[in-house]
N, C-alpha and C. Protein backbone atom coordinates (compact mmCIF):
# COMPACT_ATOMS: atom_id res chain seq x y z
N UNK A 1 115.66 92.92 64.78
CA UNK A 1 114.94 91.95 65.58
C UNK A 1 113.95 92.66 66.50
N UNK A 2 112.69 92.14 66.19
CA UNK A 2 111.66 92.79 67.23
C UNK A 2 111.81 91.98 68.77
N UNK A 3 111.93 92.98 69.91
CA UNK A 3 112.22 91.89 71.07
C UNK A 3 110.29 91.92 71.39
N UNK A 4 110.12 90.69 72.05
CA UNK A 4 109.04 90.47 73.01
C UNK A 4 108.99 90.99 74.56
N UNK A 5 108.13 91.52 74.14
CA UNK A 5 107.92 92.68 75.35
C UNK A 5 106.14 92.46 75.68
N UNK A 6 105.94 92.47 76.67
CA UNK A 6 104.63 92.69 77.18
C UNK A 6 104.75 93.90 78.72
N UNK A 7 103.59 94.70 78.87
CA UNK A 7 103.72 95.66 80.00
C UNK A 7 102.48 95.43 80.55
N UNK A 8 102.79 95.78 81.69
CA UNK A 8 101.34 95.75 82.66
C UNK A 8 101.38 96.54 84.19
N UNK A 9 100.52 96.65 84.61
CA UNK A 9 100.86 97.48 85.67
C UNK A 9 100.89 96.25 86.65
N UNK A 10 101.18 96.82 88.27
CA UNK A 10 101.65 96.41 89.50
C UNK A 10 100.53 95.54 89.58
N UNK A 11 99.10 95.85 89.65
CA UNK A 11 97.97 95.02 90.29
C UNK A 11 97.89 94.22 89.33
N UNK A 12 98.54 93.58 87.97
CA UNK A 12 98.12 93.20 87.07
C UNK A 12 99.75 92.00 87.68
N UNK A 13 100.35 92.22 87.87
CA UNK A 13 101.79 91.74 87.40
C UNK A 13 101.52 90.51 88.81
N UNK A 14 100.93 91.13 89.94
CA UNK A 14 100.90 90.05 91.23
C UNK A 14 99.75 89.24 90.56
N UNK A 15 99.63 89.06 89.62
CA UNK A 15 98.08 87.98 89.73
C UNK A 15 98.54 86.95 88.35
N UNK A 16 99.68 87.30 87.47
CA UNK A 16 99.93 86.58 86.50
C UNK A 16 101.17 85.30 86.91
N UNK A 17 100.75 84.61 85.97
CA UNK A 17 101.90 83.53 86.15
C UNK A 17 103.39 83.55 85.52
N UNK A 18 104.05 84.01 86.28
CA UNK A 18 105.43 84.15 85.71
C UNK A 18 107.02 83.46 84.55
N UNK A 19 106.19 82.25 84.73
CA UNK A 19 106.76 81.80 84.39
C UNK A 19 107.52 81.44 82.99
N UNK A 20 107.05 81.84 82.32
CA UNK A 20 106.95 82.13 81.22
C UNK A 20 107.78 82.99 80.30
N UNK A 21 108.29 83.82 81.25
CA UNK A 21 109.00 85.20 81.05
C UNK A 21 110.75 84.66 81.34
N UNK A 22 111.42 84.92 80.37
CA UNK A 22 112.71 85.24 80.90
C UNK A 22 113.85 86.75 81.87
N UNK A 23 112.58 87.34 81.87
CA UNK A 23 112.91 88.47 82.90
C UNK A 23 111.77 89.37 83.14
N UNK A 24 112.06 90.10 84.07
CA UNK A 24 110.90 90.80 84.71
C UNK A 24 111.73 92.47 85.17
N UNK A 25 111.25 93.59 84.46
CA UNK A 25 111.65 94.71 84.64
C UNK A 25 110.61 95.64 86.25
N UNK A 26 110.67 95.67 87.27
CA UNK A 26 109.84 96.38 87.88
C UNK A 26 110.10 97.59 88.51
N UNK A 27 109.33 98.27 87.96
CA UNK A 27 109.75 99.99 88.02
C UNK A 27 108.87 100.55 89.57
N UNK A 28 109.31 100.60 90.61
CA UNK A 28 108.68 101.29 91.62
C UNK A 28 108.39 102.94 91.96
N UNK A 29 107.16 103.34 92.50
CA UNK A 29 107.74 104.45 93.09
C UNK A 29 108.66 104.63 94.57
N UNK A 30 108.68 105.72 94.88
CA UNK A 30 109.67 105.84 95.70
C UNK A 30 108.44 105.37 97.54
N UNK A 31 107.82 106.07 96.92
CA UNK A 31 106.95 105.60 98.24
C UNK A 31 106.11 104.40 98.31
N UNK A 32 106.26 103.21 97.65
CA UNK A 32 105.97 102.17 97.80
C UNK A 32 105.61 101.60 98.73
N UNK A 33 104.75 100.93 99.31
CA UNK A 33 104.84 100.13 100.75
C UNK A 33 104.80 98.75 100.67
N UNK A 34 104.06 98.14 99.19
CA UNK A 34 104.18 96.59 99.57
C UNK A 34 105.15 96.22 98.33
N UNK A 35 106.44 96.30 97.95
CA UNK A 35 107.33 96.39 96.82
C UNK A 35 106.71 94.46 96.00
N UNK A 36 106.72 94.46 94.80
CA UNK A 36 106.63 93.17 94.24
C UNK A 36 108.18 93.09 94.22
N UNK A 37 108.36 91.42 94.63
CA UNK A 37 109.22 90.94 94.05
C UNK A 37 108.85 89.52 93.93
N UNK A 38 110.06 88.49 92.91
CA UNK A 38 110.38 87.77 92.82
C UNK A 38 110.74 86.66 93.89
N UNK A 39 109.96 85.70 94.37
CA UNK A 39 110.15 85.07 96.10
C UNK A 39 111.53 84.26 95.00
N UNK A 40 112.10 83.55 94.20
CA UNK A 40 112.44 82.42 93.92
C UNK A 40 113.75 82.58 93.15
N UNK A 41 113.55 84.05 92.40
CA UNK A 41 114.59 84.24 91.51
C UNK A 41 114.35 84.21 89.83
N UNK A 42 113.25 83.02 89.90
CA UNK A 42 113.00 82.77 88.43
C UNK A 42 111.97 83.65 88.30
N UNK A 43 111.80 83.63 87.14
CA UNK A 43 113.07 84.69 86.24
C UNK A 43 114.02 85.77 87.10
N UNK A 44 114.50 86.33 86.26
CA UNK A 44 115.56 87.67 87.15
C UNK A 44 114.24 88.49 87.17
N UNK A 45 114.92 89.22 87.97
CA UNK A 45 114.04 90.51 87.88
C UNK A 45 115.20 91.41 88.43
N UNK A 46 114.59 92.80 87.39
CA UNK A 46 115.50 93.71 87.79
C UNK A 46 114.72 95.07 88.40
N UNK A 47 114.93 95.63 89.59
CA UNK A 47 114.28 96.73 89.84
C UNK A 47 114.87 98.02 89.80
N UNK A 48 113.57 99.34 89.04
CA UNK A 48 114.19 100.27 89.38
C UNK A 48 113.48 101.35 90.49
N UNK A 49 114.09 102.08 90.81
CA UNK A 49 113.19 102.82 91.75
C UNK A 49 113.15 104.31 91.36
N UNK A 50 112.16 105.00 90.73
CA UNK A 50 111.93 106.58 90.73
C UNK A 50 110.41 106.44 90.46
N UNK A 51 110.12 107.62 90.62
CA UNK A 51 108.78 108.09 90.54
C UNK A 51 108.78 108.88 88.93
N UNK A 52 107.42 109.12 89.00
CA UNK A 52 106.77 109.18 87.25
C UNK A 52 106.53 111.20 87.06
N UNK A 53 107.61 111.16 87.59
CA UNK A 53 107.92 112.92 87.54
C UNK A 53 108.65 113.38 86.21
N UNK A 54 108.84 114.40 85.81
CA UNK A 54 109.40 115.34 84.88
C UNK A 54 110.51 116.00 85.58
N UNK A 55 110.36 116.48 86.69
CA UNK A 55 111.50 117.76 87.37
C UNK A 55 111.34 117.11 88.61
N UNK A 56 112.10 117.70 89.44
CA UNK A 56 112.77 117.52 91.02
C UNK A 56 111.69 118.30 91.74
N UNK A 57 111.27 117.09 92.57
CA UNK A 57 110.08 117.59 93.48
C UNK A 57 110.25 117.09 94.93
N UNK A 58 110.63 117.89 95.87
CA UNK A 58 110.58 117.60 97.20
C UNK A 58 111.37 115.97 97.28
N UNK A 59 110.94 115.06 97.77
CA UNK A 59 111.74 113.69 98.46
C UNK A 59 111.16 112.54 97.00
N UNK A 60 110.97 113.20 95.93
CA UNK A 60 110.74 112.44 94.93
C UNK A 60 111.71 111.69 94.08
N UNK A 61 112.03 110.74 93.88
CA UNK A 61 113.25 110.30 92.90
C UNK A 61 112.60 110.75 91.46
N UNK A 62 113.73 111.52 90.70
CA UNK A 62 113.45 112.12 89.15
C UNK A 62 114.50 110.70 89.03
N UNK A 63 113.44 110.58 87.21
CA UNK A 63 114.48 109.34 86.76
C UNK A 63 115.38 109.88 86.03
N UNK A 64 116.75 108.52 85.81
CA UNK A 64 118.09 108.94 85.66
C UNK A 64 118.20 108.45 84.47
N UNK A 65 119.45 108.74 83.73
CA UNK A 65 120.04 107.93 82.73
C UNK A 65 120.59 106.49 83.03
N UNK A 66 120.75 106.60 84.24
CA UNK A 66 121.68 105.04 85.08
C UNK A 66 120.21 104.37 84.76
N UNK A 67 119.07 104.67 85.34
CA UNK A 67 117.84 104.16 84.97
C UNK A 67 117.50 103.27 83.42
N UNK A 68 117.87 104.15 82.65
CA UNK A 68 117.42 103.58 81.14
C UNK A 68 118.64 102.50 80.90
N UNK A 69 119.74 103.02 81.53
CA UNK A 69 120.65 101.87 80.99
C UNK A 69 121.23 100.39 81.57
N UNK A 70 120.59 100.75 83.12
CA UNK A 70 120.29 99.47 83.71
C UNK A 70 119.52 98.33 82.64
N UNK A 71 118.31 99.21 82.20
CA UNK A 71 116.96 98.42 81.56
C UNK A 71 117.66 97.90 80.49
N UNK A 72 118.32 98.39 79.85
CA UNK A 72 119.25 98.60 78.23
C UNK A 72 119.95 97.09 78.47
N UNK A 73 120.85 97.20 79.21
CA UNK A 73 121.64 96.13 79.82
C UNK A 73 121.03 94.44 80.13
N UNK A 74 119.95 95.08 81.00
CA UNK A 74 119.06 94.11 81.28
C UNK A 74 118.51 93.34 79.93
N UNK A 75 117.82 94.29 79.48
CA UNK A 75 117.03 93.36 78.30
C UNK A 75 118.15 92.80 77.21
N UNK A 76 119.36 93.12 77.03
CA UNK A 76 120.51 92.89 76.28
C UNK A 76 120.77 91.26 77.00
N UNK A 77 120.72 91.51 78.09
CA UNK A 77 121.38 90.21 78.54
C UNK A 77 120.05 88.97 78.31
N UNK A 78 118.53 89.24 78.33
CA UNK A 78 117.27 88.44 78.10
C UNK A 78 117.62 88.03 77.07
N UNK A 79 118.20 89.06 76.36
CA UNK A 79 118.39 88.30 74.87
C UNK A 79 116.76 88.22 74.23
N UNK A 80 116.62 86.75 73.11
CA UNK A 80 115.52 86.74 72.72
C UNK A 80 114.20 86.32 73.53
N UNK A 81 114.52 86.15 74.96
CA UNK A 81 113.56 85.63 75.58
C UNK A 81 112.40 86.76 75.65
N UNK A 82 111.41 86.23 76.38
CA UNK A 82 109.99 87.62 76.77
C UNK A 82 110.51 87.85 77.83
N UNK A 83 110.34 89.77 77.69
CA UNK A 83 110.47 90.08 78.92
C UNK A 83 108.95 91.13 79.39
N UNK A 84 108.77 91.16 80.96
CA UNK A 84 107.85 91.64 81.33
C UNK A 84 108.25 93.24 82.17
N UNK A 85 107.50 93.90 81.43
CA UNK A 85 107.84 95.44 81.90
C UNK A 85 106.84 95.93 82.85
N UNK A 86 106.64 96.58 83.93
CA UNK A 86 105.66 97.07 84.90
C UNK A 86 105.83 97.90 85.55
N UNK A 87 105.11 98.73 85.91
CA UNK A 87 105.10 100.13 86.99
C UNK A 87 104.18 100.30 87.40
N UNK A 88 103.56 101.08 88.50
CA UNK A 88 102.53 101.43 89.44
C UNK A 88 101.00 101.06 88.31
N UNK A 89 101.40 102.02 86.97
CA UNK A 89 100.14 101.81 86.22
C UNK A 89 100.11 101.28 85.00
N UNK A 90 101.47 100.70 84.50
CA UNK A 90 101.19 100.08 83.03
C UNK A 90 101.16 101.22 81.72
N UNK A 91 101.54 102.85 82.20
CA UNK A 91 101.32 103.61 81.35
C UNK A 91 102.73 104.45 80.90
N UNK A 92 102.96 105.03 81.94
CA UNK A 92 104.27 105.93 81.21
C UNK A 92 105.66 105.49 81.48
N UNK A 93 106.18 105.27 82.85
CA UNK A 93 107.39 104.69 83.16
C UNK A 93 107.50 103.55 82.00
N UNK A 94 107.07 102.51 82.44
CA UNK A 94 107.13 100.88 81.89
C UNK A 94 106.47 100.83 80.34
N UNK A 95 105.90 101.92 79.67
CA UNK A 95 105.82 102.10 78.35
C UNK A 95 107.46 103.03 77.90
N UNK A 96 107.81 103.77 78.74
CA UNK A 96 109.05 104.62 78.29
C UNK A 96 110.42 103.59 78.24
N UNK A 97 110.67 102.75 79.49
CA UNK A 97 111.47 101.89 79.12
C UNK A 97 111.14 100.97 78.66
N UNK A 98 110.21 100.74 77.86
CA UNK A 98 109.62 99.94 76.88
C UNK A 98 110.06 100.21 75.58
N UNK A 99 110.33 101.05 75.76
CA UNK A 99 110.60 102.16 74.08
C UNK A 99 111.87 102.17 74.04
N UNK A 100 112.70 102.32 75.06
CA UNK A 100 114.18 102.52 75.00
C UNK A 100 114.61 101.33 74.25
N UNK A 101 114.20 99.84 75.33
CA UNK A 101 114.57 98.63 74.59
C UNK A 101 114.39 98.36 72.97
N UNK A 102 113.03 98.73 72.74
CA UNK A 102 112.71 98.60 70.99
C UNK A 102 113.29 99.54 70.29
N UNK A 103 113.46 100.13 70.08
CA UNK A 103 114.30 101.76 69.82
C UNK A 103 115.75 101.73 69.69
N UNK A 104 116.48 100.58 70.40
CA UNK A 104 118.08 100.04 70.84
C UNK A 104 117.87 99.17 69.56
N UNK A 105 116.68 97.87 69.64
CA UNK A 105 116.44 96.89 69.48
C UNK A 105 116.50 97.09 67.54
N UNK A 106 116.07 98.14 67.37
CA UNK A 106 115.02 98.73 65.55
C UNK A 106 116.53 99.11 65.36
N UNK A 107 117.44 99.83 65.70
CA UNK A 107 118.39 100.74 65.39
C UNK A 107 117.94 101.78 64.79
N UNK A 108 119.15 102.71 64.50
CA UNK A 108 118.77 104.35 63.91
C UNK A 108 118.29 104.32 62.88
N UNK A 109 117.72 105.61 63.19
CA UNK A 109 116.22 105.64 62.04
C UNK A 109 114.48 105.03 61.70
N UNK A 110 114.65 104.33 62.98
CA UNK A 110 113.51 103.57 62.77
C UNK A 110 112.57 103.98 64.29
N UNK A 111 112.46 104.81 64.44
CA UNK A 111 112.07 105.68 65.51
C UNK A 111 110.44 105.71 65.18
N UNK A 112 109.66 105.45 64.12
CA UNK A 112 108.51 105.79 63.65
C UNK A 112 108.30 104.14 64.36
N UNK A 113 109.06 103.43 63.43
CA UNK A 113 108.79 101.74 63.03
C UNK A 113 108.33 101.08 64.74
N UNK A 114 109.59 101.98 65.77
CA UNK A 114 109.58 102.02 67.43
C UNK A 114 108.14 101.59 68.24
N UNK A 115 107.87 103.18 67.66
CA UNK A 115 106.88 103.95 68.37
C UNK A 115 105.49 103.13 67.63
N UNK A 116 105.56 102.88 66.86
CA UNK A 116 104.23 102.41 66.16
C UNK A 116 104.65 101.00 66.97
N UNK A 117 105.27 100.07 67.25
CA UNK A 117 105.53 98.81 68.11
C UNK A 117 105.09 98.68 69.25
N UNK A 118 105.65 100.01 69.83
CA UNK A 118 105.19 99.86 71.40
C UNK A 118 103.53 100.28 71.21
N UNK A 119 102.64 101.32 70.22
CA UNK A 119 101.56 101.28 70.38
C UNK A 119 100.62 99.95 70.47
N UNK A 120 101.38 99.15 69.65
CA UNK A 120 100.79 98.02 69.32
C UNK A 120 100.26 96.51 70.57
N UNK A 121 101.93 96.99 71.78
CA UNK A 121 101.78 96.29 72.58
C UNK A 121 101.37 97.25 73.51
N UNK A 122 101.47 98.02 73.27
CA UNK A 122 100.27 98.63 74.86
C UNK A 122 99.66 100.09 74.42
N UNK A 123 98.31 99.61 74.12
CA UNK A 123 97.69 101.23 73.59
C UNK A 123 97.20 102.11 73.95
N UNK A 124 97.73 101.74 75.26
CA UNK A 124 97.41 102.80 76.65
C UNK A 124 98.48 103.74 76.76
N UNK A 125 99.93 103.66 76.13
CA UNK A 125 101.02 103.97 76.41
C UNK A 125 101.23 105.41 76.47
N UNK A 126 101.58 106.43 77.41
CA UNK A 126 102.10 107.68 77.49
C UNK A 126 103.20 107.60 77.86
N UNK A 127 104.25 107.44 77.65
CA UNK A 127 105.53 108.09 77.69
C UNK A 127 106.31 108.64 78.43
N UNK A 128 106.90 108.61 79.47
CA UNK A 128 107.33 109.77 80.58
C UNK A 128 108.26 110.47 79.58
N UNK A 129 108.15 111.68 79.28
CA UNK A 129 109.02 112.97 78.82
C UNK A 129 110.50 112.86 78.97
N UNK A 130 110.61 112.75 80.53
CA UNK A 130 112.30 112.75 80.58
C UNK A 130 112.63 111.26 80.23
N UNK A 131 111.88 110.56 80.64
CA UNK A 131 112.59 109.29 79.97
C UNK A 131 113.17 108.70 78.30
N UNK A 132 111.73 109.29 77.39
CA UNK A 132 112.26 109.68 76.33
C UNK A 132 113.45 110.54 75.84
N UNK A 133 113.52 111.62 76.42
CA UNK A 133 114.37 112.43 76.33
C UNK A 133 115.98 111.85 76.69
N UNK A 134 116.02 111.49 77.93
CA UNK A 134 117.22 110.56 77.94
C UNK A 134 117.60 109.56 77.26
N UNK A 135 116.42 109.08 76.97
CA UNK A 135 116.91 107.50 75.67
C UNK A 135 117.29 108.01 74.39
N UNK A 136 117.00 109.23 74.09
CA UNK A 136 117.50 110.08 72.58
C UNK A 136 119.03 110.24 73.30
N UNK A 137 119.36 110.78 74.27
CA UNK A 137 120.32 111.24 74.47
C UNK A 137 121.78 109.94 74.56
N UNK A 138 120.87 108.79 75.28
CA UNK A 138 122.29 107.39 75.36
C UNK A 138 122.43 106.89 74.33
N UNK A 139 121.31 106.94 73.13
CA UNK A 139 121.68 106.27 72.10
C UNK A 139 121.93 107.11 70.91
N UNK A 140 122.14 108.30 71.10
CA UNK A 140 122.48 109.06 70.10
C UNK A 140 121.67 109.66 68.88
N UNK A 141 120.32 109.63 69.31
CA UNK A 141 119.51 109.91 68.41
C UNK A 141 119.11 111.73 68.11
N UNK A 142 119.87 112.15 68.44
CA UNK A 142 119.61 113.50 68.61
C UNK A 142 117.94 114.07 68.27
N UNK A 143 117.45 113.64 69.42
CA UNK A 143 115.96 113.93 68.95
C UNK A 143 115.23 113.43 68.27
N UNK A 144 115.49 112.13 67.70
CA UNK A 144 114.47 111.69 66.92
C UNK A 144 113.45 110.93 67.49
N UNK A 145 113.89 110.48 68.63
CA UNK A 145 112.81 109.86 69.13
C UNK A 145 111.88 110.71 69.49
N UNK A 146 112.02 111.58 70.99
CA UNK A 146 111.73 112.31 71.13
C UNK A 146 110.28 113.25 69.94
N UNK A 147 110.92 113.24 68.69
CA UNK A 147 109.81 114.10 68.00
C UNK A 147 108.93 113.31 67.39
N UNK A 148 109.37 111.67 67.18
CA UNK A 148 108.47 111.04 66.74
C UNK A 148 107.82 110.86 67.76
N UNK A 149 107.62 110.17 69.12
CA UNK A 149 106.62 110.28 69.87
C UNK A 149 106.01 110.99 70.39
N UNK A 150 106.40 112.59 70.12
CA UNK A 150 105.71 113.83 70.95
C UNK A 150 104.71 113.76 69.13
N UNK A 151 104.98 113.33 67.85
CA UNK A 151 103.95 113.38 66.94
C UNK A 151 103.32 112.24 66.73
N UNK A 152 103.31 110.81 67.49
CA UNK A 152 102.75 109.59 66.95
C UNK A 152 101.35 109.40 68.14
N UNK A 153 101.65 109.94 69.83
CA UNK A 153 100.98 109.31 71.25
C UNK A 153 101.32 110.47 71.84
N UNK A 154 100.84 110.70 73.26
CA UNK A 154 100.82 111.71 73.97
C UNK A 154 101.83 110.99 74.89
N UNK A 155 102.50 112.25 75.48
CA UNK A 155 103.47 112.08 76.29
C UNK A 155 102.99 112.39 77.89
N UNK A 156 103.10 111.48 78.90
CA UNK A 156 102.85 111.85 80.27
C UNK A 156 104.17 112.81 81.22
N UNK A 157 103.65 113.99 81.11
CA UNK A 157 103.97 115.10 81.76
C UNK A 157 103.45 115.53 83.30
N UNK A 158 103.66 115.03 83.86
CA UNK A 158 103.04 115.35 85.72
C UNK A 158 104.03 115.66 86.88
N UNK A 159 103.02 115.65 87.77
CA UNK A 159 103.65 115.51 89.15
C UNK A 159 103.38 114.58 89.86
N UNK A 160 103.63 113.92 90.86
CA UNK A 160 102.87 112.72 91.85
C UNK A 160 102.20 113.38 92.23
């Protein structure tokens, strides 16, 4: 089952109409000052909070595995509804747990079938590194994800 997924970044996500969506994933950084949320409830929304790092940097949150499997959980429970994925820019966080969900969603082996999905819904998509890397690791893919998207899209590797 292909789930419905759409991503967008923060300045994009306050100006759309929500309603529509049976959940709302919003990925913050750590230094945030005006956080989006949900005034009403509808839909859920679930937030996570780290920054779009690779390694441990000063007062930065590195993302976790608790991270991917919050999202995992989350979109498990949306079920077939649309869900809406977002982060500061619409590119690597909220494309990476974008990938986890479809990737859960395709089952093993279909790591190409994934990655060519999420290009499709957002073709802006880079990847955060460790996030990939951890989603090979909860779902047991020993690397396959991982090598299909370090050979299909470029992977976002930085610092804040």
């Amino acid at each position: 089952m292909k789930p419905s997924i759409q991503i967008c970044s923060l300045e994009t996500v306050r100006k759309i109409e929500l309603s529509s969506y049976s959940g709302v994933i919003t990925i913050e950084n750590s230094t945030i000052e005006n956080p989006f949320r949900i005034e009403n409830g509808t839909p859920e929304q679930l937030i996570l909070k780290f920054d779009d790092i690779s390694s441990t940097m000063d007062d930065y949150i590195k993302p976790q595995k608790f991270h991917i499997k919050k999202a995992l959980s989350f979109a498990n429970k949306v079920g077939d509804g649309t869900l809406l994925i977002h982060c500061h820019a619409g590119i690597s966080r909220s494309s990476a747990i974008a990938l986890a969900i479809i990737v859960e969603s395709f089952g093993p082996g279909k790591e190409s079938d994934a990655v060519e999905f999420l290009a499709k819904i957002n073709p802006n998509a880079r990847p955060n590194k460790s996030l990939i890397m951890m989603t090979d690791e909860i779902l047991g893919r020993e690397m396959a994800l991982f090598k299909t998207v370090s050979n299909m899209m470029e992977l976002t590797i930085h610092s804040p």
